[in-house]
N, C-alpha and C. Protein backbone atom coordinates (compact mmCIF):
# COMPACT_ATOMS: atom_id res chain seq x y z
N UNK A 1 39.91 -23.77 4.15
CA UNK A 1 38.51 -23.83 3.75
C UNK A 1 37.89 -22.43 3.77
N UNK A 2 38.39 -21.57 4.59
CA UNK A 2 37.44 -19.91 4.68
C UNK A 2 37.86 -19.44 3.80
N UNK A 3 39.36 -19.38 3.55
CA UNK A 3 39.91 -18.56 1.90
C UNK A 3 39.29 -19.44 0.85
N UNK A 4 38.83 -20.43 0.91
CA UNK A 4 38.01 -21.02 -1.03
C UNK A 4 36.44 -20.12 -0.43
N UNK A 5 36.10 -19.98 0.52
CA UNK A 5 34.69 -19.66 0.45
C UNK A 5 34.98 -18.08 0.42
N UNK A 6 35.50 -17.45 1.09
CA UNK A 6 35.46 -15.90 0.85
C UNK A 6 36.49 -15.81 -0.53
N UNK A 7 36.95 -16.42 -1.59
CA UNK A 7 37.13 -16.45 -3.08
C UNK A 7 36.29 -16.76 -3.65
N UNK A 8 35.04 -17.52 -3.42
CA UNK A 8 33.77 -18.21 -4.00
C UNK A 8 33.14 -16.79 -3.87
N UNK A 9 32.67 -16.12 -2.29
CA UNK A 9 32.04 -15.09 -2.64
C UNK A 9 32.57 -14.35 -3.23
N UNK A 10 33.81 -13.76 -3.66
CA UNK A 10 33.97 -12.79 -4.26
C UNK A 10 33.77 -12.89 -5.91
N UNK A 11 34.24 -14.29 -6.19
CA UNK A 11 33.58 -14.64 -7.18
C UNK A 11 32.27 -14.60 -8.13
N UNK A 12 31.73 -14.81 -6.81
CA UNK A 12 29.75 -14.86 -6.91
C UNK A 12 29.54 -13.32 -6.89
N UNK A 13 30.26 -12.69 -6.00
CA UNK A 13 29.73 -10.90 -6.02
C UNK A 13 30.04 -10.44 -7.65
N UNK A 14 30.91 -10.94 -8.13
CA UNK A 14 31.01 -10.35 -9.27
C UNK A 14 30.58 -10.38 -10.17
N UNK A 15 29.33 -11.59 -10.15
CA UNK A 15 28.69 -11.90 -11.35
C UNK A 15 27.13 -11.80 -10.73
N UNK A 16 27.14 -11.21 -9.49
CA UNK A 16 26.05 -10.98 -8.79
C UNK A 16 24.79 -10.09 -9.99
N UNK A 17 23.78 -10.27 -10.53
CA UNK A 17 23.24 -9.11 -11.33
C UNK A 17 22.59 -8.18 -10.61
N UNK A 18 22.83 -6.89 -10.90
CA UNK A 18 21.93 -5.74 -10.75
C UNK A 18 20.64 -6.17 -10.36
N UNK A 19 20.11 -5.43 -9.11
CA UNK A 19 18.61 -5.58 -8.92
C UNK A 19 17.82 -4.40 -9.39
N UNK A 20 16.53 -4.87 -9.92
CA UNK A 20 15.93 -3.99 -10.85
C UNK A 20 15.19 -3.22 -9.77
N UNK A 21 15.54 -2.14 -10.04
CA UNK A 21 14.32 -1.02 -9.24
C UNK A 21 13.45 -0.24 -10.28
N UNK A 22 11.98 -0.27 -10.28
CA UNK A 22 11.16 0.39 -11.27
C UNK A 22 11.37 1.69 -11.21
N UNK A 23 10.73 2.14 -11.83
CA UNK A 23 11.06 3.92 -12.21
C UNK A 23 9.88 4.70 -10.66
N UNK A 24 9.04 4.11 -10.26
CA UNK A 24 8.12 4.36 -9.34
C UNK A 24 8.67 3.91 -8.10
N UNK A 25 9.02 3.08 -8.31
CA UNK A 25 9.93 2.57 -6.98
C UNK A 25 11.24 4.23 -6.63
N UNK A 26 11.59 3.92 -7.35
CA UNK A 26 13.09 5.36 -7.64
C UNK A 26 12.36 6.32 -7.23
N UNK A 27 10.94 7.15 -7.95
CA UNK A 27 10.13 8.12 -7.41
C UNK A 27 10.32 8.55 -5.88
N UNK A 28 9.33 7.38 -5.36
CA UNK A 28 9.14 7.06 -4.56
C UNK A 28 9.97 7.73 -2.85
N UNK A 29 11.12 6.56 -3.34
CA UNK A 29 12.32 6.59 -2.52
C UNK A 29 12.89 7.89 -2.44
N UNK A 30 13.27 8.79 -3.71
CA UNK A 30 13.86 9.93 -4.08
C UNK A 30 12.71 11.06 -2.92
N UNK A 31 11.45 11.08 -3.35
CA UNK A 31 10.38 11.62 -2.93
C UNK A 31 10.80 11.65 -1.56
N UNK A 32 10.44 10.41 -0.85
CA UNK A 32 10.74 10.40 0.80
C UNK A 32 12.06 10.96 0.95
N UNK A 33 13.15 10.60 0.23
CA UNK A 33 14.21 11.53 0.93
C UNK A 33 14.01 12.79 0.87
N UNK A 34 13.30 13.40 -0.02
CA UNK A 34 13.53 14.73 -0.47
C UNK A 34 12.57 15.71 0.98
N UNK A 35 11.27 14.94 1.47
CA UNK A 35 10.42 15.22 1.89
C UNK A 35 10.33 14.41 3.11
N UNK A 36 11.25 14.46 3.93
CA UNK A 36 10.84 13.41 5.03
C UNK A 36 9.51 13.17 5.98
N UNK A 37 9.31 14.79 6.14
CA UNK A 37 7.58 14.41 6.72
C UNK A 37 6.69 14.02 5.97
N UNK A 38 6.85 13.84 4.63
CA UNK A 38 5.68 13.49 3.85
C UNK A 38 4.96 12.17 4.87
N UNK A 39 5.59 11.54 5.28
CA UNK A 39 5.01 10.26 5.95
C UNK A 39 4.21 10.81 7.28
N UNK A 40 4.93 11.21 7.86
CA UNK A 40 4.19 12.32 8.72
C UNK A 40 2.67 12.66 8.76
N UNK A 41 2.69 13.27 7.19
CA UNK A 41 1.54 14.04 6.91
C UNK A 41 0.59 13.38 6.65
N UNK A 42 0.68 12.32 5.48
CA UNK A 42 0.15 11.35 5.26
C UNK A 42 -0.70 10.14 5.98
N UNK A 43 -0.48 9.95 7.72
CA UNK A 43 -0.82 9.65 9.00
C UNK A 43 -1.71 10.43 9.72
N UNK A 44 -0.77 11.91 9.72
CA UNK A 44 -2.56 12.83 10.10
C UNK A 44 -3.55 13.18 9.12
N UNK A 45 -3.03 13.31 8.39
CA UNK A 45 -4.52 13.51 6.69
C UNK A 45 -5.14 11.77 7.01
N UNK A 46 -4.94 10.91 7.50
CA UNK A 46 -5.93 9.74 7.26
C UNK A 46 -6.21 10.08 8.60
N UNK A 47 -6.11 10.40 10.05
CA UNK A 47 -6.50 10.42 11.18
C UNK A 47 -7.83 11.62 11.01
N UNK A 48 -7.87 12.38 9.65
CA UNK A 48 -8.71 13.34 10.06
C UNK A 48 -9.47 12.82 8.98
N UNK A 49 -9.39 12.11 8.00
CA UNK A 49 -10.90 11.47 7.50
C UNK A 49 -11.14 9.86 7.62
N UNK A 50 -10.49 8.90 8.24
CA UNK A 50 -10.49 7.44 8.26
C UNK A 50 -10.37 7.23 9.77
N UNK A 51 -9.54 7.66 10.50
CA UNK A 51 -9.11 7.39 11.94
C UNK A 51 -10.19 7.63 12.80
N UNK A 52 -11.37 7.74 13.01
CA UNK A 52 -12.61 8.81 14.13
C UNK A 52 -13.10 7.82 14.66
N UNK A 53 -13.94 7.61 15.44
CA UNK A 53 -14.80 6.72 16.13
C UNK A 53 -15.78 6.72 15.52
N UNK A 54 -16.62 5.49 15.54
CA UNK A 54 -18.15 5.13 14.79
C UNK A 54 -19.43 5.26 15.44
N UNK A 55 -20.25 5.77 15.15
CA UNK A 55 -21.67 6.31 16.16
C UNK A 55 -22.55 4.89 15.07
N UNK A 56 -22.18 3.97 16.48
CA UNK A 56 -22.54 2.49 16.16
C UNK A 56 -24.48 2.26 15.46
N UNK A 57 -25.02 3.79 16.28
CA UNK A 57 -26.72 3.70 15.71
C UNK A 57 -27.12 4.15 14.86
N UNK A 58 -25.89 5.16 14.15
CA UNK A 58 -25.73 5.56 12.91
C UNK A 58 -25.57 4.75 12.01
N UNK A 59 -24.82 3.99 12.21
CA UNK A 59 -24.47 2.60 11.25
C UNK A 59 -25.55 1.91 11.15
N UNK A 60 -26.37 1.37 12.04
CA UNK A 60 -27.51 0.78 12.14
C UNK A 60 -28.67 1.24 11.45
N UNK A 61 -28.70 2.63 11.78
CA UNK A 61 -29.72 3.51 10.95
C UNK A 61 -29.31 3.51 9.24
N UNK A 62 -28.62 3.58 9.04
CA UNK A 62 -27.78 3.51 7.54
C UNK A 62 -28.14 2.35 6.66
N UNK A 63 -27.69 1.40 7.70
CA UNK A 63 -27.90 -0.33 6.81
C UNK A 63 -29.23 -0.68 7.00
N UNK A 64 -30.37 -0.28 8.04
CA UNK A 64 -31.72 -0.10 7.60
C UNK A 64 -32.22 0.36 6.88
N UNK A 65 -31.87 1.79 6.00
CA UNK A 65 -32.77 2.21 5.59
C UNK A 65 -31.94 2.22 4.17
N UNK A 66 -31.04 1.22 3.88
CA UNK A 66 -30.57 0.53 2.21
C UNK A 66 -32.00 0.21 1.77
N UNK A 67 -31.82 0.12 0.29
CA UNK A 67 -32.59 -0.37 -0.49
C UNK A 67 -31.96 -1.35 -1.16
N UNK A 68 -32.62 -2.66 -1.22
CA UNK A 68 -32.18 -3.73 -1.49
C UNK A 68 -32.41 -3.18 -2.81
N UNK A 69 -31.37 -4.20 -3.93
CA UNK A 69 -31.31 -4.06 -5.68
C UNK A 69 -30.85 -5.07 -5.84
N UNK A 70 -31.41 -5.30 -7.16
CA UNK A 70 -31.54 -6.48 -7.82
C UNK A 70 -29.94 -6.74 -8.23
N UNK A 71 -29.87 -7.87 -8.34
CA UNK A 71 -28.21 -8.04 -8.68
C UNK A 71 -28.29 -7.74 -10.41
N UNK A 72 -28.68 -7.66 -10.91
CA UNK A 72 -28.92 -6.92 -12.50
C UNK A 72 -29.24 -6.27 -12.63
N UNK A 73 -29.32 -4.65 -12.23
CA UNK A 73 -30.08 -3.51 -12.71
C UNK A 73 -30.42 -3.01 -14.04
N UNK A 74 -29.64 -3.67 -14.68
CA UNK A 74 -30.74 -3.33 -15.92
C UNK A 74 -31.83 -4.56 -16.73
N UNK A 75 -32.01 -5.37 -16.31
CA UNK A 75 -32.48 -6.27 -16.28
C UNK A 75 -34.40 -6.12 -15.41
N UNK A 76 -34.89 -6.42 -16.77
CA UNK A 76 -36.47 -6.29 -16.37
C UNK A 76 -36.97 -7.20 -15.47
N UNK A 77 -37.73 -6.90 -14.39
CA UNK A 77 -38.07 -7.42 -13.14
C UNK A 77 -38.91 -8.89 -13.49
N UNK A 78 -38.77 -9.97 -13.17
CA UNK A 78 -40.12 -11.37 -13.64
C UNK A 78 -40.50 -11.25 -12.93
């Protein structure tokens, strides 16, 4: 029974099809090998504009002083 199944897979491997990799995908991959810290870098460049702590009364001050708008702005006021 293990020799019909490891002849089945070899069978099946051979008619196995190619998996498609996009041309961006290939980029990509090629890129990171070429550049291994790119990932690296990419982690501290967001730690120095996304990663910071929030000055919570700042936020507060911010969303107070929005100006509400009409959900149609170009649309004349009734």
């Amino acid at each position: 029974m293990a020799t019909h199944e490891s002849r089945l897979s070899r069978i099946l491997a051979e008619f196995k099809p190619q998996t498609y990799e996009s041309e961006f995908t290939r980029f990509i991959r090629e890129l990171k090998q070429q550049r291994p810290q790119l990932e690296a870098e990419q982690r501290k460049s967001r730690a120095i504009w996304w990663d910071h702590a929030q000055d919570l009364d700042e936020l507060e001050r911010d969303k107070e002083s929005r100006v509400k708008q009409q959900a149609y702005v170009y649309q004349n006021k009734v």
